[in-house]
Protein backbone atom coordinates (compact mmCIF):
# COMPACT_ATOMS: atom_id res chain seq x y z
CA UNK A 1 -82.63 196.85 18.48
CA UNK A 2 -86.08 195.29 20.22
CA UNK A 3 -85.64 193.99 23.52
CA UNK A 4 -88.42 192.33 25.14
CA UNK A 5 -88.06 191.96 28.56
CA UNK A 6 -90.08 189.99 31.35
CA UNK A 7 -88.83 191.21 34.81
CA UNK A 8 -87.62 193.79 36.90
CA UNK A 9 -84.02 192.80 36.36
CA UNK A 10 -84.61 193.96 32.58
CA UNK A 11 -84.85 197.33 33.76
CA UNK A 12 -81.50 198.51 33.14
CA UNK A 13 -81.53 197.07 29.63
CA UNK A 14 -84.97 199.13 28.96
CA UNK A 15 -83.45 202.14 29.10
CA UNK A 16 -80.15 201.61 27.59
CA UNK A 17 -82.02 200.46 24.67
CA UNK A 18 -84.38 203.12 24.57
CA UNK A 19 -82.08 205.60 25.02
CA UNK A 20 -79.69 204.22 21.82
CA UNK A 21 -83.24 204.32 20.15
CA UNK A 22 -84.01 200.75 20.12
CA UNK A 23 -87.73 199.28 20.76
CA UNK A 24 -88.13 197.85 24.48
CA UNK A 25 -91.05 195.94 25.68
CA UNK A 26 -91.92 194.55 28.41
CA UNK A 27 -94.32 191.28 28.85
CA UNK A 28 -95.41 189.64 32.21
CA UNK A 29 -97.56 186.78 32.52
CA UNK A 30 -101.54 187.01 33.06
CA UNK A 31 -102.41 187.30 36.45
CA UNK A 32 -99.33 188.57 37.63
CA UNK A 33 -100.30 192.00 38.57
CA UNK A 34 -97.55 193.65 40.61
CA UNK A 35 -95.24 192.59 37.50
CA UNK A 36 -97.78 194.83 35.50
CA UNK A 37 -98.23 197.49 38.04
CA UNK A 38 -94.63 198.08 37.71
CA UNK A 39 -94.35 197.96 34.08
CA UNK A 40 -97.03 200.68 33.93
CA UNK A 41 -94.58 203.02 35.76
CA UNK A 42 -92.43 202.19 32.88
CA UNK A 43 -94.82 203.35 30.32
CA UNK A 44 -95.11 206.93 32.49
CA UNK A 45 -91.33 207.00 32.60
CA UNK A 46 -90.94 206.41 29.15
CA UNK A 47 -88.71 203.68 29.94
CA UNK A 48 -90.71 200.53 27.21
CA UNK A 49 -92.73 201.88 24.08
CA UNK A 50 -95.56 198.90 25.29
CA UNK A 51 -96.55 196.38 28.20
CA UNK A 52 -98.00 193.17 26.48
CA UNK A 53 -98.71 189.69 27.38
CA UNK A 54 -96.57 187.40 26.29
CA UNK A 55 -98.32 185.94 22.91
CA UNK A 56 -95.93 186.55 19.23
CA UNK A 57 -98.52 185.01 17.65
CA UNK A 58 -100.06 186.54 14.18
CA UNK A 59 -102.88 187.92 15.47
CA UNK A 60 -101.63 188.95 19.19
CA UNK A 61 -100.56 192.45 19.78
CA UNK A 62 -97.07 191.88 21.12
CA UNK A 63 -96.37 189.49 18.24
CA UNK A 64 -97.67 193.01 15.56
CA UNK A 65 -95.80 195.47 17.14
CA UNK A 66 -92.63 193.27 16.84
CA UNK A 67 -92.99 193.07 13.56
CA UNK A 68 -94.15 196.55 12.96
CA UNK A 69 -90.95 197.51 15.02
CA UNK A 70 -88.48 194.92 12.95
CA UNK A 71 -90.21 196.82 9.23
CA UNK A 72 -89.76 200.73 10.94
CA UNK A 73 -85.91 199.51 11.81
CA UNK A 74 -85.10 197.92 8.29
CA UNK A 75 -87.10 200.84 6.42
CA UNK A 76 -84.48 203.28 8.48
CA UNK A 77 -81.49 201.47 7.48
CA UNK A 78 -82.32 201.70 3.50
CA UNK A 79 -82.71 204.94 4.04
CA UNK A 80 -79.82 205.24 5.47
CA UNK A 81 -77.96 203.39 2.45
CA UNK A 82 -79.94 205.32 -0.19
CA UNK A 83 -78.77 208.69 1.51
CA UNK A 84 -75.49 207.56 1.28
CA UNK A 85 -75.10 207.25 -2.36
């Protein structure tokens, strides 16, 4: 799973997705710096895998590690599916 998360009320779902090996981010908007102090205690907790702002566009960083994270998640399941056989 990716969860991409925006707020302190997202917290909770960070780690239950982290810890059920998903991919959690966590955005917050430019300027908003308490949002991002915050998130970078996340980071040293090991609570989100990345703190971005929030742009999925091609060339933006939160939009490349989506997609890198969607690829490692679909290259794990037909793994999965070729061990099985």
């Amino acid at each position: 799973m990716v969860y991409v998360g925006d707020g302190m009320t997202d917290v909770p779902c960070f780690s239950l997705v982290k810890n059920n090996g998903g991919h959690p981010f966590a955005v917050f908007k430019r300027g908003a710096e308490s949002a991002k102090q915050a998130f970078q205690k996340f980071i040293k907790t090991d609570r989100v895998k990345g703190m971005y702002s929030p742009n999925y566009g091609e060339d933006a960083d939160l939009g490349a590690t989506i997609r890198s994270a969607v690829a490692t998640i679909a290259a794990d399941i037909v793994l999965r599916r070729e061990a099985a056989f």
